[in-house]
C-alpha atoms as a PDB file:
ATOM      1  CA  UNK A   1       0.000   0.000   0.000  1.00  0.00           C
ATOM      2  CA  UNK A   2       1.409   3.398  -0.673  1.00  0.00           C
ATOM      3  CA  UNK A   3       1.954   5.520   1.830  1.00  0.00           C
ATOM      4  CA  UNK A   4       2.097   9.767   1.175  1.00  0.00           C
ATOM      5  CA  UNK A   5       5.396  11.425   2.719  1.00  0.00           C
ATOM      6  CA  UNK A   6       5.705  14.938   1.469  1.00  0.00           C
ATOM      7  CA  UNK A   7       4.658  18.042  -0.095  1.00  0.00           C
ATOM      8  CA  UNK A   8       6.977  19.848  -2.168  1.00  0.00           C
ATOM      9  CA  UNK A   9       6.645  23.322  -2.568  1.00  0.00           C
ATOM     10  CA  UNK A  10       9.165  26.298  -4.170  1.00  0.00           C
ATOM     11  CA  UNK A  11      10.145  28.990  -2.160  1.00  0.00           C
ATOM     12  CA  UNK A  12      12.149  31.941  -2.598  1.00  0.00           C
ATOM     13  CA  UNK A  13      13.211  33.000   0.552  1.00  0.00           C
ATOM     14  CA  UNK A  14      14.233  29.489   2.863  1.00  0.00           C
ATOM     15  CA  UNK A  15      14.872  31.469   5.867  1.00  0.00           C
ATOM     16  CA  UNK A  16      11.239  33.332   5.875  1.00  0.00           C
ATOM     17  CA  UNK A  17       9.752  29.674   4.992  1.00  0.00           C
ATOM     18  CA  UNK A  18      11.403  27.599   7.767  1.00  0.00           C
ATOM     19  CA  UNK A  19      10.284  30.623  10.109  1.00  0.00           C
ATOM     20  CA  UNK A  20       6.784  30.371   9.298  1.00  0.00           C
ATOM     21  CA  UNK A  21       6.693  26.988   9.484  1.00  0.00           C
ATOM     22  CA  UNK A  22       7.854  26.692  12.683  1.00  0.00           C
ATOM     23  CA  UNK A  23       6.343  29.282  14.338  1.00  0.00           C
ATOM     24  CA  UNK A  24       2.455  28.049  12.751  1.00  0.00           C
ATOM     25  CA  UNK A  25       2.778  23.991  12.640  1.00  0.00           C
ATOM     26  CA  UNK A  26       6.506  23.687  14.997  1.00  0.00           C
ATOM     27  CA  UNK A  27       7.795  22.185  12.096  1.00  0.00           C
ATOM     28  CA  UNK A  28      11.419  21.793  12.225  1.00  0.00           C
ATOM     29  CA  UNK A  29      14.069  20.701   9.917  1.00  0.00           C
ATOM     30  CA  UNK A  30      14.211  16.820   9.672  1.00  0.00           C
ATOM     31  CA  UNK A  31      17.341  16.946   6.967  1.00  0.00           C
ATOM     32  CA  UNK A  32      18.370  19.500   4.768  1.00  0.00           C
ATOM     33  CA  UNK A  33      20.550  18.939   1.421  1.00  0.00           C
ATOM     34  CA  UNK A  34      22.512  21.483  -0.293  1.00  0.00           C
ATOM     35  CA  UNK A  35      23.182  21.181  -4.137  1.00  0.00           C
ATOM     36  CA  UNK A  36      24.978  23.665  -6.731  1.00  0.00           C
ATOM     37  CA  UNK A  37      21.695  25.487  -7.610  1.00  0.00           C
ATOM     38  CA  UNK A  38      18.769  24.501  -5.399  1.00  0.00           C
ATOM     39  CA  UNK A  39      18.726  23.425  -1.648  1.00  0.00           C
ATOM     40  CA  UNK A  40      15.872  20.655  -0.261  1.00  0.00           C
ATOM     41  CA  UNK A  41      14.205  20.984   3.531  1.00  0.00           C
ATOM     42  CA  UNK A  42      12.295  18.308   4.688  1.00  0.00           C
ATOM     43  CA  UNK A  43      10.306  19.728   7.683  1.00  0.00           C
ATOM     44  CA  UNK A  44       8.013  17.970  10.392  1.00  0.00           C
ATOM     45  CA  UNK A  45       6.928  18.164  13.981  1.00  0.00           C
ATOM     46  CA  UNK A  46       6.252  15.019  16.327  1.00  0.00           C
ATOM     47  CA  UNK A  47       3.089  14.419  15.347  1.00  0.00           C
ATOM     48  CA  UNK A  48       3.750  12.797  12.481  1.00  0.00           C
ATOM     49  CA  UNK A  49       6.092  11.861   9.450  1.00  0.00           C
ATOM     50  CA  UNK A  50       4.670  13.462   6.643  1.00  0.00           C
ATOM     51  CA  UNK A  51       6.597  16.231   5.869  1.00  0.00           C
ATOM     52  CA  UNK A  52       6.597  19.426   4.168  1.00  0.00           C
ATOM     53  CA  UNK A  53       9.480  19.666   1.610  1.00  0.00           C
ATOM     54  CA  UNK A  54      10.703  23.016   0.834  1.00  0.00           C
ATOM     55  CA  UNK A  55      12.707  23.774  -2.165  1.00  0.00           C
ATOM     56  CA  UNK A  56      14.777  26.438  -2.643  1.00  0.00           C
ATOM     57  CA  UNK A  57      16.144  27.466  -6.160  1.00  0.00           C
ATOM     58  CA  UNK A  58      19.119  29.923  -5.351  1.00  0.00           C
ATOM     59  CA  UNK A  59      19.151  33.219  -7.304  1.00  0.00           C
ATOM     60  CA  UNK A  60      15.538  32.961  -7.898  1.00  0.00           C
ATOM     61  CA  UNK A  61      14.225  36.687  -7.579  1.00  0.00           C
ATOM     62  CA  UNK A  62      10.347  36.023  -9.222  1.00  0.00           C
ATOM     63  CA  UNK A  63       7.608  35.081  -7.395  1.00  0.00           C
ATOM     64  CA  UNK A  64       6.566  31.719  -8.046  1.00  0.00           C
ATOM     65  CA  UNK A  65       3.077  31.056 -10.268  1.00  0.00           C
ATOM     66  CA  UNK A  66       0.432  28.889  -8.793  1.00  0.00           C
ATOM     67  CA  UNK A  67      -2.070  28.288 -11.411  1.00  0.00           C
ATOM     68  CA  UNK A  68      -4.880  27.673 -10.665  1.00  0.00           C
ATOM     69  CA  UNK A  69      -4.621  23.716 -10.335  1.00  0.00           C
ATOM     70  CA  UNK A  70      -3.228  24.273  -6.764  1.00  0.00           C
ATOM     71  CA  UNK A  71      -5.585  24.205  -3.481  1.00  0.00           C
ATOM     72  CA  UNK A  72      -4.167  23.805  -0.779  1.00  0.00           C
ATOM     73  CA  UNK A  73      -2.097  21.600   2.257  1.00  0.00           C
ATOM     74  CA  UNK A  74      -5.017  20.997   5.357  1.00  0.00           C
ATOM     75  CA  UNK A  75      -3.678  20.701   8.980  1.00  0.00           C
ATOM     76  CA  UNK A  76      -5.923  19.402  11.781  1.00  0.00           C
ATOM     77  CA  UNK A  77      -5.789  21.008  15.104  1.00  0.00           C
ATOM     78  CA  UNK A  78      -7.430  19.826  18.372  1.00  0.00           C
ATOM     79  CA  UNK A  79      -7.963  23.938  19.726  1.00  0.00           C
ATOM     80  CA  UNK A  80      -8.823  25.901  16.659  1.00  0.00           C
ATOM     81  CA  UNK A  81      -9.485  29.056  18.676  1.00  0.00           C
ATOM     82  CA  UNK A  82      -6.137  28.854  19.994  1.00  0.00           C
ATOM     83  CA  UNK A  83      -4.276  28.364  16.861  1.00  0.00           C
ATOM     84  CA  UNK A  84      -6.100  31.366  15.900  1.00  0.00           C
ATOM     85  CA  UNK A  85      -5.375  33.101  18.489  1.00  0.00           C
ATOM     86  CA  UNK A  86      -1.649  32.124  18.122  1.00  0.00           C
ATOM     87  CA  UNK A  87      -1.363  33.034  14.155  1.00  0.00           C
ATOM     88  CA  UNK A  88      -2.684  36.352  14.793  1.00  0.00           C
ATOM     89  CA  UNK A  89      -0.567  37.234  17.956  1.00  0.00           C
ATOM     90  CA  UNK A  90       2.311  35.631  15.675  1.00  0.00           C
ATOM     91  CA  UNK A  91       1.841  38.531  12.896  1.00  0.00           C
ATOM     92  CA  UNK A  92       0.228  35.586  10.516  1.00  0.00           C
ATOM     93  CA  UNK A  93      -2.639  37.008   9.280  1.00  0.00           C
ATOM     94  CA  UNK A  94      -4.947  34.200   9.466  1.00  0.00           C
ATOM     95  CA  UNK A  95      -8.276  34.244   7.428  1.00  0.00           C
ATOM     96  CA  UNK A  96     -11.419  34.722  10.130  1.00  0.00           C
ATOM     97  CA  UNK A  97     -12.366  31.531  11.082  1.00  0.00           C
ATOM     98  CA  UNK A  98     -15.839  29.872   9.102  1.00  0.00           C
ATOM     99  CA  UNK A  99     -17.826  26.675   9.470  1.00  0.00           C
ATOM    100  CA  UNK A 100     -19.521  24.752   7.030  1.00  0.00           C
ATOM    101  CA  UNK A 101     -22.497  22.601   7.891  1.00  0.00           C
ATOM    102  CA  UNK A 102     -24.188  19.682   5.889  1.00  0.00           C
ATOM    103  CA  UNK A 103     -27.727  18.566   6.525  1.00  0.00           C
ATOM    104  CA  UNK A 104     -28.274  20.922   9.972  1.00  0.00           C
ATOM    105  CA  UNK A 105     -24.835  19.320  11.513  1.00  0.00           C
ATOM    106  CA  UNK A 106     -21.419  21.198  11.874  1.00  0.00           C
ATOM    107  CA  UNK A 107     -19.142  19.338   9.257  1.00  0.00           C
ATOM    108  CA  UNK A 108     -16.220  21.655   9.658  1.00  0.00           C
ATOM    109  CA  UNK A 109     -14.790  24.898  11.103  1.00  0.00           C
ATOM    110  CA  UNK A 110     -11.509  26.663   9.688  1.00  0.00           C
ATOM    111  CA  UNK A 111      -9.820  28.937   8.291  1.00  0.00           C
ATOM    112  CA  UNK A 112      -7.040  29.894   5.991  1.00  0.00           C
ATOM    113  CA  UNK A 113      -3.421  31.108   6.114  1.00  0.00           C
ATOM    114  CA  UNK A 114      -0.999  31.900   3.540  1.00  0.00           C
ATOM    115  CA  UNK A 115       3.302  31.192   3.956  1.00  0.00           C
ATOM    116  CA  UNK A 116       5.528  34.284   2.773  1.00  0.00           C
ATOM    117  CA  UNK A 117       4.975  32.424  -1.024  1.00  0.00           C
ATOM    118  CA  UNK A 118       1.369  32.820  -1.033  1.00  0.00           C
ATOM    119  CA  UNK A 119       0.721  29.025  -0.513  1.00  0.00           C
ATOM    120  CA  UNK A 120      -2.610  28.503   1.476  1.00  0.00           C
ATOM    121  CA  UNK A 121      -2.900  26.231   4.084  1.00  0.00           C
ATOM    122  CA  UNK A 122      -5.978  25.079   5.682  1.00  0.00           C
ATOM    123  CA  UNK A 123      -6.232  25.161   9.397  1.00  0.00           C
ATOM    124  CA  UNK A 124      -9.196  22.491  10.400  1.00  0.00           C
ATOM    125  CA  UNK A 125     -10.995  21.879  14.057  1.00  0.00           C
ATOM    126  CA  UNK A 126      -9.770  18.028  14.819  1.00  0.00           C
ATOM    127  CA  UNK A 127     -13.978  16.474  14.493  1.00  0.00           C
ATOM    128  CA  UNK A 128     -15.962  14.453  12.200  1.00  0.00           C
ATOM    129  CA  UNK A 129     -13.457  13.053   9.097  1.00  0.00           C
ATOM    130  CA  UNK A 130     -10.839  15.894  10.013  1.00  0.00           C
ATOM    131  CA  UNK A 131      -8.449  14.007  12.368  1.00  0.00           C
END
């Protein structure tokens, strides 16, 4: 059976990535390889393996184009009000949070952040099929 273990996604600036990703999910560096012309992060936290792989393309000065094929990465959280509260005393910017309901029942509350490339990440309540 397959298994899913990253996310790759281009940054420009690694030092403002790692940064954010620490201080929103306490992802930290799990390895990090240097080549001539692009570096690779693989970051995580202790909550898991998957990883978030951040890839670095020295001398890159342009933003990076995300079509509009890209979504976005979901985390699930077991106090959304407190990662809220956290993201916004952290200079973040989160999104308000929203729910969505289905047939009269809560089926999920959230909201939205974006890293220092404009990649949006889904913050999700831990309930229902969010775990």
């Amino acid at each position: 059976m397959a298994k899913i273990i990253h996310s790759m996604i281009r940054v420009r600036d690694l030092d403002a990535s790692m940064k954010f990703y620490d201080t929103a999910f306490g992802l930290k560096p799990a390895d990090r390889f240097d080549f001539d012309g692009f570096t690779l992060v693989y970051l995580r936290n202790p909550e898991n393996d998957f990883e978030i792989e951040l890839t670095w393309n020295h001398g890159r000065a342009e933003p990076y184009t995300h079509g509009d094929g890209y979504g976005h990465v979901a985390v699930a959280v077991p106090d959304l009000d407190g990662e809220h509260r956290h993201f916004t005393e952290s200079g973040l910017n989160p999104n308000p949070i929203k729910e969505f309901h289905r047939d009269g029942t809560l089926m999920a509350r959230f909201f939205f952040v974006q890293d220092p490339d404009g990649y949006k990440i889904e913050v999700l309540q831990r309930h229902g099929r969010y775990r």
